[in-house]
PDB file of N, CA and C in Angstrom:
ATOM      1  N   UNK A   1      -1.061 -53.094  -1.997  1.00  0.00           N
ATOM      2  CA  UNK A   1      -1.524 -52.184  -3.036  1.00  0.00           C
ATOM      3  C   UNK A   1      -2.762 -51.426  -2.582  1.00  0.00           C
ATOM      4  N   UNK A   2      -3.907 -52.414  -1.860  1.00  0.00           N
ATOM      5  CA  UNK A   2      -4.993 -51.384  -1.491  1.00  0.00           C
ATOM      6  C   UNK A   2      -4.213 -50.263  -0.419  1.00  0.00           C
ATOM      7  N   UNK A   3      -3.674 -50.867   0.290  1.00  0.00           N
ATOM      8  CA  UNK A   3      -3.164 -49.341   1.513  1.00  0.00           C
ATOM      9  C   UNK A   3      -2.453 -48.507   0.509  1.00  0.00           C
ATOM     10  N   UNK A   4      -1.844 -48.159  -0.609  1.00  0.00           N
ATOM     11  CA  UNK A   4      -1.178 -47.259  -1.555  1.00  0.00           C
ATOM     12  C   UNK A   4      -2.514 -46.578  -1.942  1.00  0.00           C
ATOM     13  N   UNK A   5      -3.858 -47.243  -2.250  1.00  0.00           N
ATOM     14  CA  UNK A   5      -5.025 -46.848  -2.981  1.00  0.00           C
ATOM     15  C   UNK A   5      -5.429 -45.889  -2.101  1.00  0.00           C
ATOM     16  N   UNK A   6      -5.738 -46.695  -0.692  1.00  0.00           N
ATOM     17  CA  UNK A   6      -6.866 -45.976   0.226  1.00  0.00           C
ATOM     18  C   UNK A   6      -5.630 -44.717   0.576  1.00  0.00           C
ATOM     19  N   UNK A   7      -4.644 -44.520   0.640  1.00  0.00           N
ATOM     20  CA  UNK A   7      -3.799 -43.180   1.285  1.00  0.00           C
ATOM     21  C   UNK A   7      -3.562 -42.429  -0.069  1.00  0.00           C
ATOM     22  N   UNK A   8      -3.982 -42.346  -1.485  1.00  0.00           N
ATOM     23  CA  UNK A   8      -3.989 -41.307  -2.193  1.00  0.00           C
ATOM     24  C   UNK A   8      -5.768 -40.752  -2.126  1.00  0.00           C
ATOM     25  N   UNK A   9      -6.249 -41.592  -2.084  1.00  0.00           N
ATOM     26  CA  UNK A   9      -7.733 -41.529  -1.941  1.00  0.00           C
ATOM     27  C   UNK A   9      -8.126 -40.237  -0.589  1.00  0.00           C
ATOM     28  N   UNK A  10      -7.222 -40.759   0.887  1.00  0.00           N
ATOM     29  CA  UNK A  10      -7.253 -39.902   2.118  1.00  0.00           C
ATOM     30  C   UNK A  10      -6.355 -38.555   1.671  1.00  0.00           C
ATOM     31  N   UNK A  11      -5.219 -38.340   0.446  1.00  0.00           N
ATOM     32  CA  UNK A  11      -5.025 -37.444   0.299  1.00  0.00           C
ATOM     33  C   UNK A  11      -5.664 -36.141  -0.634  1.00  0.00           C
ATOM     34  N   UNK A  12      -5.896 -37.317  -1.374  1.00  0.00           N
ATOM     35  CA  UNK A  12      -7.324 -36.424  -2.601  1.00  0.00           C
ATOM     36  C   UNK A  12      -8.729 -35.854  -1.524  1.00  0.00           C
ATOM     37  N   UNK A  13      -8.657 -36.764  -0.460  1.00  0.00           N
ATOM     38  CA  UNK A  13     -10.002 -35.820  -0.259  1.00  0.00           C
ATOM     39  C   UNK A  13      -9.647 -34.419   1.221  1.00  0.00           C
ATOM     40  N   UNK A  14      -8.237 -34.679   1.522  1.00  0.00           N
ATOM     41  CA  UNK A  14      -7.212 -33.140   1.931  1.00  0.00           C
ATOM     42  C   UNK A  14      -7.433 -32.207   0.931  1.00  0.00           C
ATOM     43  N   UNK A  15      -7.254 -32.590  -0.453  1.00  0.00           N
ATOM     44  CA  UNK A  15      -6.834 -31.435  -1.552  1.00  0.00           C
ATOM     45  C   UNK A  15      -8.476 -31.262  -1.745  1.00  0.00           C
ATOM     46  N   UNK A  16      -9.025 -32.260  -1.678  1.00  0.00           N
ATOM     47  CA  UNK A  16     -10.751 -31.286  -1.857  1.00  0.00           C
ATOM     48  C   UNK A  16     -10.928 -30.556  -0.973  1.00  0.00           C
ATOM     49  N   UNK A  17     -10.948 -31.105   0.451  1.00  0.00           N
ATOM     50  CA  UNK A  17     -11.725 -30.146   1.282  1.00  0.00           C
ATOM     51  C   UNK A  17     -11.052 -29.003   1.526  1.00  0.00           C
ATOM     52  N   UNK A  18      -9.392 -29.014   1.182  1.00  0.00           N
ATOM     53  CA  UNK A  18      -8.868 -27.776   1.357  1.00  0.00           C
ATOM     54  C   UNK A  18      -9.520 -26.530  -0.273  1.00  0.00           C
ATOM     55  N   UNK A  19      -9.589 -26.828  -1.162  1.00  0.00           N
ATOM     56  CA  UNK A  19     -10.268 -26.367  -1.919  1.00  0.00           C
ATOM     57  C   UNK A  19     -11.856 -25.996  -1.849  1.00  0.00           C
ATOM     58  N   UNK A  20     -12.674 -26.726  -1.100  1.00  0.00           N
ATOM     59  CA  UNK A  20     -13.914 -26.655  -0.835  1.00  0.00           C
ATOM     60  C   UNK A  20     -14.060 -25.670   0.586  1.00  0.00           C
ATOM     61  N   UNK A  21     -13.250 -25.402   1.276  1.00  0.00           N
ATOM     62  CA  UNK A  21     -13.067 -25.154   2.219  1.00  0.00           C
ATOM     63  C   UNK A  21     -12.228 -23.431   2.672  1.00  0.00           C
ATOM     64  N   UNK A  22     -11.086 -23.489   1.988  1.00  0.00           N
ATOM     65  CA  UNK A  22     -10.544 -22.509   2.296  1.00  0.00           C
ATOM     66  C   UNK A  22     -10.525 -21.691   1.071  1.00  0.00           C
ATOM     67  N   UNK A  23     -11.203 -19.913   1.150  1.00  0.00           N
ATOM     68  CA  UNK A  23     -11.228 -19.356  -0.348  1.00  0.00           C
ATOM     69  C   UNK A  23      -9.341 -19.013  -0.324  1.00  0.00           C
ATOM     70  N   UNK A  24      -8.449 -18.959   0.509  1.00  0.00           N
ATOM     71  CA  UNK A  24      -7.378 -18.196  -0.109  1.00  0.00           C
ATOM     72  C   UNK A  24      -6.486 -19.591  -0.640  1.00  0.00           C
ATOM     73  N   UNK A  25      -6.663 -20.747  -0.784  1.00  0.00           N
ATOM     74  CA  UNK A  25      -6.528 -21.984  -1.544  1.00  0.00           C
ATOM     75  C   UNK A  25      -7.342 -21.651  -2.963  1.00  0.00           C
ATOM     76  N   UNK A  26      -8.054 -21.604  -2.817  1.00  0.00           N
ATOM     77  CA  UNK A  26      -8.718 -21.363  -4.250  1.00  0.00           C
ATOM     78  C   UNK A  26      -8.089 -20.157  -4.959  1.00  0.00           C
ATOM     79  N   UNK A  27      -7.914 -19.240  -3.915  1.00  0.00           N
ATOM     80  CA  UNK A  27      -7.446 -17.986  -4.632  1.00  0.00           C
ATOM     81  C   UNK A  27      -6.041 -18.490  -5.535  1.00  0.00           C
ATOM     82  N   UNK A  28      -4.901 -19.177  -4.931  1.00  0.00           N
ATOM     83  CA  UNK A  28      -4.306 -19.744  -5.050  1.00  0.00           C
ATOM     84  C   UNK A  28      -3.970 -20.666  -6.341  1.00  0.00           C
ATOM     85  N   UNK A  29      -5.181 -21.111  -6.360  1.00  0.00           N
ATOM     86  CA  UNK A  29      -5.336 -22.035  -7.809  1.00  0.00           C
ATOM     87  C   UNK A  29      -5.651 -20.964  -8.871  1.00  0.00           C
ATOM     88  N   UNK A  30      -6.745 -20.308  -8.176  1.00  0.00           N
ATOM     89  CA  UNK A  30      -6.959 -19.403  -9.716  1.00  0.00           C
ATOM     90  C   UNK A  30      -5.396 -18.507 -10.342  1.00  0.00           C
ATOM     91  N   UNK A  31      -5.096 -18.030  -9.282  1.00  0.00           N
ATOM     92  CA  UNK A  31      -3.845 -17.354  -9.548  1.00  0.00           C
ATOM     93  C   UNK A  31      -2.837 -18.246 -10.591  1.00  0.00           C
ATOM     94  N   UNK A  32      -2.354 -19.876 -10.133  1.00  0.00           N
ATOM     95  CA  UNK A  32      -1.811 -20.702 -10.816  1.00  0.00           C
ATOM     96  C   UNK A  32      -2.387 -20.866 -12.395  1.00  0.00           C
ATOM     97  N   UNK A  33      -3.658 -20.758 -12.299  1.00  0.00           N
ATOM     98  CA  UNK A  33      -4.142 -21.011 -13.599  1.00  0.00           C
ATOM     99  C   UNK A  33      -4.148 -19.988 -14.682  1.00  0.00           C
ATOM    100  N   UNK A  34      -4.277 -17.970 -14.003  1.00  0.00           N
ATOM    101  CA  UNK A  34      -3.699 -17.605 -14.564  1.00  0.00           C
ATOM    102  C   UNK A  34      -2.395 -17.049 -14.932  1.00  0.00           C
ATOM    103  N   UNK A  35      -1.409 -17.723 -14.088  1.00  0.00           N
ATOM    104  CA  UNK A  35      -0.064 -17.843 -14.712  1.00  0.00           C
ATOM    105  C   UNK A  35       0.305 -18.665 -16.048  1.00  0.00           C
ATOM    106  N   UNK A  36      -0.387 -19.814 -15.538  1.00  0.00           N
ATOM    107  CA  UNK A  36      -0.520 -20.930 -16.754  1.00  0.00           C
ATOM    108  C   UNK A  36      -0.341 -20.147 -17.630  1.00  0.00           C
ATOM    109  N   UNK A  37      -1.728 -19.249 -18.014  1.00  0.00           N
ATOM    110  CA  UNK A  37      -1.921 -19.235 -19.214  1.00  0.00           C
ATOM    111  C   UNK A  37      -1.233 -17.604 -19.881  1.00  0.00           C
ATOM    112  N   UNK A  38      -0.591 -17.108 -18.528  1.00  0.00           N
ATOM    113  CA  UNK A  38       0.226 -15.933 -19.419  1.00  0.00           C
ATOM    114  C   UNK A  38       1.889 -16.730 -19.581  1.00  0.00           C
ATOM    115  N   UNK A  39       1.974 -17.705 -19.084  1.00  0.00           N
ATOM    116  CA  UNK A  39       3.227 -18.497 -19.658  1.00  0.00           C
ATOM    117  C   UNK A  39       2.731 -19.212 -20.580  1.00  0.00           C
ATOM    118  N   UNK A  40       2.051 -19.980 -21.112  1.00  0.00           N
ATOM    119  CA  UNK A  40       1.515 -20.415 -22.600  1.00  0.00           C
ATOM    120  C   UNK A  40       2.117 -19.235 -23.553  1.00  0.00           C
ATOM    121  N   UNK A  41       0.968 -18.061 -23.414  1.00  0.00           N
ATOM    122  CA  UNK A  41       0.937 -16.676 -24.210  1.00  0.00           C
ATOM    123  C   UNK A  41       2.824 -16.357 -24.464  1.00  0.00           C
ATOM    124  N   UNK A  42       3.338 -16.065 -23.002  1.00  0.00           N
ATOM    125  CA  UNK A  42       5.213 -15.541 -23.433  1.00  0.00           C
ATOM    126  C   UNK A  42       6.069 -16.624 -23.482  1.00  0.00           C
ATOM    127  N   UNK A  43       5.198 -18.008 -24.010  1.00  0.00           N
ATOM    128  CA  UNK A  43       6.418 -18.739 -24.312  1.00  0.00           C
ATOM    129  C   UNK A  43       7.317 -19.556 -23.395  1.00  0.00           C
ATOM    130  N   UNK A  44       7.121 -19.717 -21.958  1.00  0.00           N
ATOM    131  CA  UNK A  44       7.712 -19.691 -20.802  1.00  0.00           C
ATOM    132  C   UNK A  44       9.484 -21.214 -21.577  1.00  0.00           C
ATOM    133  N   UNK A  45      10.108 -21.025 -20.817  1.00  0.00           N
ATOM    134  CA  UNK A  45      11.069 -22.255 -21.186  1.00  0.00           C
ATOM    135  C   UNK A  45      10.790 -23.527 -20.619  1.00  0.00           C
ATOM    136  N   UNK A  46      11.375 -24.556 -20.966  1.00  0.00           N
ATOM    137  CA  UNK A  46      11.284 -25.915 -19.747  1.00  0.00           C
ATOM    138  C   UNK A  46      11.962 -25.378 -18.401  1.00  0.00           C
ATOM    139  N   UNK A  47      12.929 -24.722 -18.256  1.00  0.00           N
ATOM    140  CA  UNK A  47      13.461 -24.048 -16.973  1.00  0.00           C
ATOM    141  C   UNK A  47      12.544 -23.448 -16.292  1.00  0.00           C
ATOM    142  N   UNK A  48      12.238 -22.237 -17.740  1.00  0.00           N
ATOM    143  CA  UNK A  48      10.944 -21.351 -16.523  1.00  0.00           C
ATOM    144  C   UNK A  48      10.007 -22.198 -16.076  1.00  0.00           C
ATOM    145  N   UNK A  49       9.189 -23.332 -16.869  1.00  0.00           N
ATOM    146  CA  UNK A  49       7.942 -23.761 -16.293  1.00  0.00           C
ATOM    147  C   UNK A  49       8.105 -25.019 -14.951  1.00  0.00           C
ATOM    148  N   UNK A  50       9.384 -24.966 -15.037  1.00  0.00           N
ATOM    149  CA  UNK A  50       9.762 -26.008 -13.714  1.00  0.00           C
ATOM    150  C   UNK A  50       9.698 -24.743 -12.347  1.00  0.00           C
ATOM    151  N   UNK A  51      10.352 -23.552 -12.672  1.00  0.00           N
ATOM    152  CA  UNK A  51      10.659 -23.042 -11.710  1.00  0.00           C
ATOM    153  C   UNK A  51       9.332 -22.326 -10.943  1.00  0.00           C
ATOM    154  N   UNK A  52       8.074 -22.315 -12.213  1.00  0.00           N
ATOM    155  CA  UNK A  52       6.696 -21.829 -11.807  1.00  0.00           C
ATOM    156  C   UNK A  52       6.241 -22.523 -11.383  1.00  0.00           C
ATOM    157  N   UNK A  53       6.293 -23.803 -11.595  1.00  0.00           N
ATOM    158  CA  UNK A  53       5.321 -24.792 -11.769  1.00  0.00           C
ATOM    159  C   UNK A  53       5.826 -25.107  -9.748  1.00  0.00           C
ATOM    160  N   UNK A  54       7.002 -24.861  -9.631  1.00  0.00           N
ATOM    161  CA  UNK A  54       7.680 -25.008  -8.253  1.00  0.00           C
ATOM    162  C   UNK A  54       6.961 -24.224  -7.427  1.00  0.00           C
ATOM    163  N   UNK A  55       7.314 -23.424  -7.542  1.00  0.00           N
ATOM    164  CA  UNK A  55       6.362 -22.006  -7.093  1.00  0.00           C
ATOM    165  C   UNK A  55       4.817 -22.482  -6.575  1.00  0.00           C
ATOM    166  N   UNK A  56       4.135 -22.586  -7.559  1.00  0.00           N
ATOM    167  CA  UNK A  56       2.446 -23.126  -7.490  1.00  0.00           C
ATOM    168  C   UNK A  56       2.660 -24.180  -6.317  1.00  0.00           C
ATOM    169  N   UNK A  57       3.459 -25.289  -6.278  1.00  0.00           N
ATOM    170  CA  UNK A  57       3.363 -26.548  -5.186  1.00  0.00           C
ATOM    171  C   UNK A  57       3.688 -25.422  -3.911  1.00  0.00           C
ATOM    172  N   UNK A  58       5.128 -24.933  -3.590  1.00  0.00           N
ATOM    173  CA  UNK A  58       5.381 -24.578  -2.589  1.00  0.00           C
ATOM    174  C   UNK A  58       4.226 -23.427  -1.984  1.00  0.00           C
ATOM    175  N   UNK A  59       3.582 -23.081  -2.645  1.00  0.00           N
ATOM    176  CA  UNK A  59       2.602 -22.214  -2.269  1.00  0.00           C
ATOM    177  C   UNK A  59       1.242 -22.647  -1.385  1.00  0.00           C
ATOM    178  N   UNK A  60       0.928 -23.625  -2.381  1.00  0.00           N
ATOM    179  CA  UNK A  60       0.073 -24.444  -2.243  1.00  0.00           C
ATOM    180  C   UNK A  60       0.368 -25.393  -1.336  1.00  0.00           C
ATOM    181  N   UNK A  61       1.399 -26.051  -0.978  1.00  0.00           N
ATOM    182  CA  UNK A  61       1.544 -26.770   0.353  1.00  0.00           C
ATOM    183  C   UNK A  61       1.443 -25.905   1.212  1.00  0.00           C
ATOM    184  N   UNK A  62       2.340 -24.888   1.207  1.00  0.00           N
ATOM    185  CA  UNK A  62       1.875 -23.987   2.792  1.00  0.00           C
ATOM    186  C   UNK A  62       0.802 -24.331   3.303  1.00  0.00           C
ATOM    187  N   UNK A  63       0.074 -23.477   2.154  1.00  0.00           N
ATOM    188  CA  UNK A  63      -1.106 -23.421   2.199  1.00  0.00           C
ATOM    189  C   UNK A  63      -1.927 -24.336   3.386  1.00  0.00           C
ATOM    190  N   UNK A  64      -1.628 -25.111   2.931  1.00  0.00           N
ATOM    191  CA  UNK A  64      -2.645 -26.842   3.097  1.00  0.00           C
ATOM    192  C   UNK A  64      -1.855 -27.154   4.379  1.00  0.00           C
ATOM    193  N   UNK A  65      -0.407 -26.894   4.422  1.00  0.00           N
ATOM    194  CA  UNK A  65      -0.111 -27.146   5.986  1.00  0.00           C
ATOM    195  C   UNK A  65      -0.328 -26.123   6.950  1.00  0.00           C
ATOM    196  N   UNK A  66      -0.797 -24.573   6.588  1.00  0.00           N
ATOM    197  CA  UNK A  66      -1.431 -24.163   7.399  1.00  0.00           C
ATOM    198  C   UNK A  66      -2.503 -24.151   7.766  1.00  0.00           C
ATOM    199  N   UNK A  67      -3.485 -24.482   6.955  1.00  0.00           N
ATOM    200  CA  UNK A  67      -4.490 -25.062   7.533  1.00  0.00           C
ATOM    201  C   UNK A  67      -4.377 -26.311   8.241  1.00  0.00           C
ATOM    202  N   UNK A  68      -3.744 -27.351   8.021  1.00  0.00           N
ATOM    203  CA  UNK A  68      -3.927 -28.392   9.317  1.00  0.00           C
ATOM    204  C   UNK A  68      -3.338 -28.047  10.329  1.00  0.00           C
ATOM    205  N   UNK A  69      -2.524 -27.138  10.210  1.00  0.00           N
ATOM    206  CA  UNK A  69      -2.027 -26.846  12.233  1.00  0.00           C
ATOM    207  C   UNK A  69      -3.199 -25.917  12.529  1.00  0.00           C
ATOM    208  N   UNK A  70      -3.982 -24.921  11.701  1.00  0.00           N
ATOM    209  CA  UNK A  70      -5.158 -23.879  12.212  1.00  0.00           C
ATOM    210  C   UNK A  70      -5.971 -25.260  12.820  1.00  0.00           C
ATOM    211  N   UNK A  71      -6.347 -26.199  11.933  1.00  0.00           N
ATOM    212  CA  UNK A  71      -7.546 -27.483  12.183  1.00  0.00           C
ATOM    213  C   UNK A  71      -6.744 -27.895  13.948  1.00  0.00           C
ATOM    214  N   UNK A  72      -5.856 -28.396  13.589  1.00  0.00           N
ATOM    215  CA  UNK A  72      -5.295 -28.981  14.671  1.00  0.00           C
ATOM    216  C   UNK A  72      -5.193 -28.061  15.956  1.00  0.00           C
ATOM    217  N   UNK A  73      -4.833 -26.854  16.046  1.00  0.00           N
ATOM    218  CA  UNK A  73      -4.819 -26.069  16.617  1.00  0.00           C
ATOM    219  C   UNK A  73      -6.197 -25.624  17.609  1.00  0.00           C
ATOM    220  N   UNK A  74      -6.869 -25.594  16.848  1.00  0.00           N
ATOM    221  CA  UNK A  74      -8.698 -25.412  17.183  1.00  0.00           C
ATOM    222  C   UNK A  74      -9.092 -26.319  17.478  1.00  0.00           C
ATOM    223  N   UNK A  75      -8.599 -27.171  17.450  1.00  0.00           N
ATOM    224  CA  UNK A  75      -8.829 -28.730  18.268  1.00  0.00           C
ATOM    225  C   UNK A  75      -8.220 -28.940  19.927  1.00  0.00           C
ATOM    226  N   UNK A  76      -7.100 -28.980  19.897  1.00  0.00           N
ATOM    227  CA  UNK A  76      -6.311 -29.072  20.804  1.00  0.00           C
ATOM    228  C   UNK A  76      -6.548 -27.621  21.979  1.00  0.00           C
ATOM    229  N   UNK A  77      -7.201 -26.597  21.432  1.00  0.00           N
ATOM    230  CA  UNK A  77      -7.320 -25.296  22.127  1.00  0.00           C
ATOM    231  C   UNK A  77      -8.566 -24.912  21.722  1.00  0.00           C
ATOM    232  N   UNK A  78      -9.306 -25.354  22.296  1.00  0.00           N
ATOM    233  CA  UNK A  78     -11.059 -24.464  21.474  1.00  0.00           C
ATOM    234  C   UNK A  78     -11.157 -23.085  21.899  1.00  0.00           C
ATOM    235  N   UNK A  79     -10.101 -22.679  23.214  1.00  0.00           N
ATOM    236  CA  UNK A  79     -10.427 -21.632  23.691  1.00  0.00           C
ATOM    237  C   UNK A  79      -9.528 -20.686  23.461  1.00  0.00           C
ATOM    238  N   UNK A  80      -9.392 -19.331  23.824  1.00  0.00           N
ATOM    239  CA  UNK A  80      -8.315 -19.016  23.156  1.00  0.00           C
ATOM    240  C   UNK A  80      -6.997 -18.719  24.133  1.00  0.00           C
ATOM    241  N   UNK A  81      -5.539 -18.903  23.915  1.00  0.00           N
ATOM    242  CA  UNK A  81      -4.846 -19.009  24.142  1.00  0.00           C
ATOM    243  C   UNK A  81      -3.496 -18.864  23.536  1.00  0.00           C
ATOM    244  N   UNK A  82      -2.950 -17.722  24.072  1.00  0.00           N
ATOM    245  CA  UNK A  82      -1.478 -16.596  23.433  1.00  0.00           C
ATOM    246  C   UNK A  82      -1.100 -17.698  22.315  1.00  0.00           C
ATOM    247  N   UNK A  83      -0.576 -18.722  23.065  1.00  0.00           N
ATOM    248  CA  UNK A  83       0.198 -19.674  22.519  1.00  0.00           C
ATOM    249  C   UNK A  83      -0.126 -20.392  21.266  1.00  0.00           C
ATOM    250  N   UNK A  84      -1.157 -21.129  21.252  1.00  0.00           N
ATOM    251  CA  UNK A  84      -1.861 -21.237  20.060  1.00  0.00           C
ATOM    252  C   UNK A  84      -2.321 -19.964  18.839  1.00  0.00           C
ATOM    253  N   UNK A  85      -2.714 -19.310  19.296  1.00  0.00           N
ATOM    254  CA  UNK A  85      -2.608 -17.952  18.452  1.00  0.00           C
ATOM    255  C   UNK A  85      -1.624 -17.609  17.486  1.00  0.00           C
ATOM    256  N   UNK A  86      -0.194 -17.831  18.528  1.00  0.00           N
ATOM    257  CA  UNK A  86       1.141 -17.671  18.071  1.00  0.00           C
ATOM    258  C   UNK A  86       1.401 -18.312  17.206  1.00  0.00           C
ATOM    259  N   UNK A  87       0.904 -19.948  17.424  1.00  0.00           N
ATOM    260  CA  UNK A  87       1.337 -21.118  16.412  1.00  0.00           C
ATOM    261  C   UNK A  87       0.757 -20.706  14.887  1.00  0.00           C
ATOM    262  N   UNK A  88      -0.900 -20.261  14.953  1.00  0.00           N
ATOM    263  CA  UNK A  88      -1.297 -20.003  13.672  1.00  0.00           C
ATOM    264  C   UNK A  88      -0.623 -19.058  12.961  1.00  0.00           C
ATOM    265  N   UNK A  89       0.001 -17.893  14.057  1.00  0.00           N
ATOM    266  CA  UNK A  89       0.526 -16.567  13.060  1.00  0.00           C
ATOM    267  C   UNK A  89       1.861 -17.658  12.660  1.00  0.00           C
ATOM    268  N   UNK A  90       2.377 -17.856  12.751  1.00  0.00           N
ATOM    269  CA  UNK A  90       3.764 -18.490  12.630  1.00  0.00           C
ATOM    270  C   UNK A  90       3.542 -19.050  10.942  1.00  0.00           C
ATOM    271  N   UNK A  91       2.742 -20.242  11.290  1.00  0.00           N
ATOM    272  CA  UNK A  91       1.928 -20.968  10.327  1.00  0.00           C
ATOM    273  C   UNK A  91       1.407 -19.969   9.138  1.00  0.00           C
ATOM    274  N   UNK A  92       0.854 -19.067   8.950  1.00  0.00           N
ATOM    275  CA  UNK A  92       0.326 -18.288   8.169  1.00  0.00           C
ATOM    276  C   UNK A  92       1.400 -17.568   7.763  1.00  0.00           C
ATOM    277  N   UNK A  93       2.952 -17.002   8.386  1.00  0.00           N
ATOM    278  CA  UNK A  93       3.668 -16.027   8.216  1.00  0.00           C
ATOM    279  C   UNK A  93       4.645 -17.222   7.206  1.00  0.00           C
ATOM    280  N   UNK A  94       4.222 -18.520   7.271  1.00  0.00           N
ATOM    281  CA  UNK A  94       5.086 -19.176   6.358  1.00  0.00           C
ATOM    282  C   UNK A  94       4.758 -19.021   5.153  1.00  0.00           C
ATOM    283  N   UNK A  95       3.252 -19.216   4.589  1.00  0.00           N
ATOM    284  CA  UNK A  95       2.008 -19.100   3.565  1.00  0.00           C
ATOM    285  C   UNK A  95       2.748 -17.650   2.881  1.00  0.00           C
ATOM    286  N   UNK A  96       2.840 -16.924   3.774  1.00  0.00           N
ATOM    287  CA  UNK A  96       3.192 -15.345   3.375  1.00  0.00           C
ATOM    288  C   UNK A  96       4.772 -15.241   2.752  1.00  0.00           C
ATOM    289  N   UNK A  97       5.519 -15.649   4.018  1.00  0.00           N
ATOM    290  CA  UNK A  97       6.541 -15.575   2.934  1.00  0.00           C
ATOM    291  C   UNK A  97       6.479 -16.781   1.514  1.00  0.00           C
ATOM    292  N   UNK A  98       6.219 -17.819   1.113  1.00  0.00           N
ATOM    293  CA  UNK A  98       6.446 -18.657   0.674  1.00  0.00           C
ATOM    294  C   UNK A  98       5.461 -17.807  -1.092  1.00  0.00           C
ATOM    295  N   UNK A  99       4.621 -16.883  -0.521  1.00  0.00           N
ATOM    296  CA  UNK A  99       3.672 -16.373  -1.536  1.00  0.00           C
ATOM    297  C   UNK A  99       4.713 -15.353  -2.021  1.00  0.00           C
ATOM    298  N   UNK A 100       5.340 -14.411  -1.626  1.00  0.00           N
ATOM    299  CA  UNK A 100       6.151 -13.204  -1.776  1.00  0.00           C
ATOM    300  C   UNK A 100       7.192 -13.917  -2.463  1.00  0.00           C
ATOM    301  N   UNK A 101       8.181 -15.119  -1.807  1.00  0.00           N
ATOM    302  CA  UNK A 101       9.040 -15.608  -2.762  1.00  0.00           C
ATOM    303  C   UNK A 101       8.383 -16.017  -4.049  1.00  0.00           C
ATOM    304  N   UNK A 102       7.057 -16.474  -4.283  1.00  0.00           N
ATOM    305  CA  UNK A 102       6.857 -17.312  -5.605  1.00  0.00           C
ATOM    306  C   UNK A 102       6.296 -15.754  -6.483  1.00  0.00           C
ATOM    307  N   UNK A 103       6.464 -14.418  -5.729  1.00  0.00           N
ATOM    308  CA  UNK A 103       5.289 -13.505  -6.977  1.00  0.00           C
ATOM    309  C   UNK A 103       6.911 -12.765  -6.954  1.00  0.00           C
ATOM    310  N   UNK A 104       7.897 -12.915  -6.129  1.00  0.00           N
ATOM    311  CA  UNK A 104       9.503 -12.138  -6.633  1.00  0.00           C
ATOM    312  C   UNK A 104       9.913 -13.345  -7.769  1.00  0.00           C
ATOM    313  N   UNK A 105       9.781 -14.380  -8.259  1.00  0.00           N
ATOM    314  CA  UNK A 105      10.121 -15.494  -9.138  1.00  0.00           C
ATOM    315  C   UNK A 105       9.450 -15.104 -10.253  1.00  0.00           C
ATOM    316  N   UNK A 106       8.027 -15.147 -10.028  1.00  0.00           N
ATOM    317  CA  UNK A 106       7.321 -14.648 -10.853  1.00  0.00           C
ATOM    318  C   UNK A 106       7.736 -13.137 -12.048  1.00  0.00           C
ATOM    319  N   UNK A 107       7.849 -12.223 -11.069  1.00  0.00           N
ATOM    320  CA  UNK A 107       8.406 -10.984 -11.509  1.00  0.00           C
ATOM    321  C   UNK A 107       9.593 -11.276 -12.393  1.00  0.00           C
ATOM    322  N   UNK A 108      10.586 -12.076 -12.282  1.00  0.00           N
ATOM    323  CA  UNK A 108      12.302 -12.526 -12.593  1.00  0.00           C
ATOM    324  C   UNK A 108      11.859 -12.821 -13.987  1.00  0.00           C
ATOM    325  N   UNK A 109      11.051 -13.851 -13.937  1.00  0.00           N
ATOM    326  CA  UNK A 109      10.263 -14.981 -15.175  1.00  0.00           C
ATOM    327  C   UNK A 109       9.951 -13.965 -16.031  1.00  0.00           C
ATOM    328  N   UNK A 110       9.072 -12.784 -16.060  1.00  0.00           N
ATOM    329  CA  UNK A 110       7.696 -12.310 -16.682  1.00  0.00           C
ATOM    330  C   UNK A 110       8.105 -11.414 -16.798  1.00  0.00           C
ATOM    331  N   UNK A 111       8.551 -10.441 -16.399  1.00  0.00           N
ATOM    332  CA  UNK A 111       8.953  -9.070 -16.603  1.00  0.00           C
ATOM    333  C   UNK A 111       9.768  -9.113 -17.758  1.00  0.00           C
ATOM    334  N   UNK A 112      10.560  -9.579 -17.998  1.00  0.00           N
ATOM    335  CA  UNK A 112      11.694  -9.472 -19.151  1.00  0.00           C
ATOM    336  C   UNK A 112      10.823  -9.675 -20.385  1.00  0.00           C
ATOM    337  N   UNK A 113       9.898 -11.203 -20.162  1.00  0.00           N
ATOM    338  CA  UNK A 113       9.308 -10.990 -21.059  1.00  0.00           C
ATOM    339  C   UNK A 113       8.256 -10.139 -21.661  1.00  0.00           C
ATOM    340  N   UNK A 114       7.836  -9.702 -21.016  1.00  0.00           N
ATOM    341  CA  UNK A 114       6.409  -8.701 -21.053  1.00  0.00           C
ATOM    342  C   UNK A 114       7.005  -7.491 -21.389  1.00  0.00           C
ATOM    343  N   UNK A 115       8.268  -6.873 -20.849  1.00  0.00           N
ATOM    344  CA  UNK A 115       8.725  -6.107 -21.061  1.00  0.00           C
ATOM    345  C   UNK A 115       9.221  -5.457 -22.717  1.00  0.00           C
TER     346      UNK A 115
END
């Protein structure tokens, strides 16, 4: 039971420092929070708020796994090198698409209603 304790504990303090740490994580949250609250306002369904609420994680993991290959990356290569370079764009081009799919979901969700 303590090793279950101490590995949510090592993951809570990932989700801090990625919050303390990176502003387009934060940006991220704020964005989530105001979705929240324009799905409160139009009513969202149990469907829609699963499919947002989906959205916010997959975003937000990118997120957080692109930063540990950038961390890891800058570790393993302090200097610079094509290859590593490559790895971060890769890494970041996931963040990107994964953001574009959750604001085309978004649009699907919200538009009809707002409309």
């Amino acid at each position: 039971m303590k090793k279950v304790v101490r590995s949510f504990g090592f993951a809570g303090k990932g989700i801090a420092w990625s919050f303390r740490t990176q502003f387009n994580f934060r940006i991220h949250i704020i964005a989530a929070l105001l979705v929240t609250g324009l799905g409160w306002w139009v009513r969202l369904s149990l469907t829609e708020w699963v499919c947002v609420v989906l959205c916010f994680a997959m975003v937000m993991v990118t997120e957080m796994v692109n930063t540990a290959i950038e961390v890891l990356v800058d570790l393993v290569s302090p200097g610079y090198h094509s290859k590593a370079g490559l790895v971060k764009d890769i890494a970041a081009g996931a963040v990107l698409i994964s953001a574009i799919l959750a604001a085309i979901i978004g649009c699907v969700i919200f538009i009809p209603k707002l409309w």
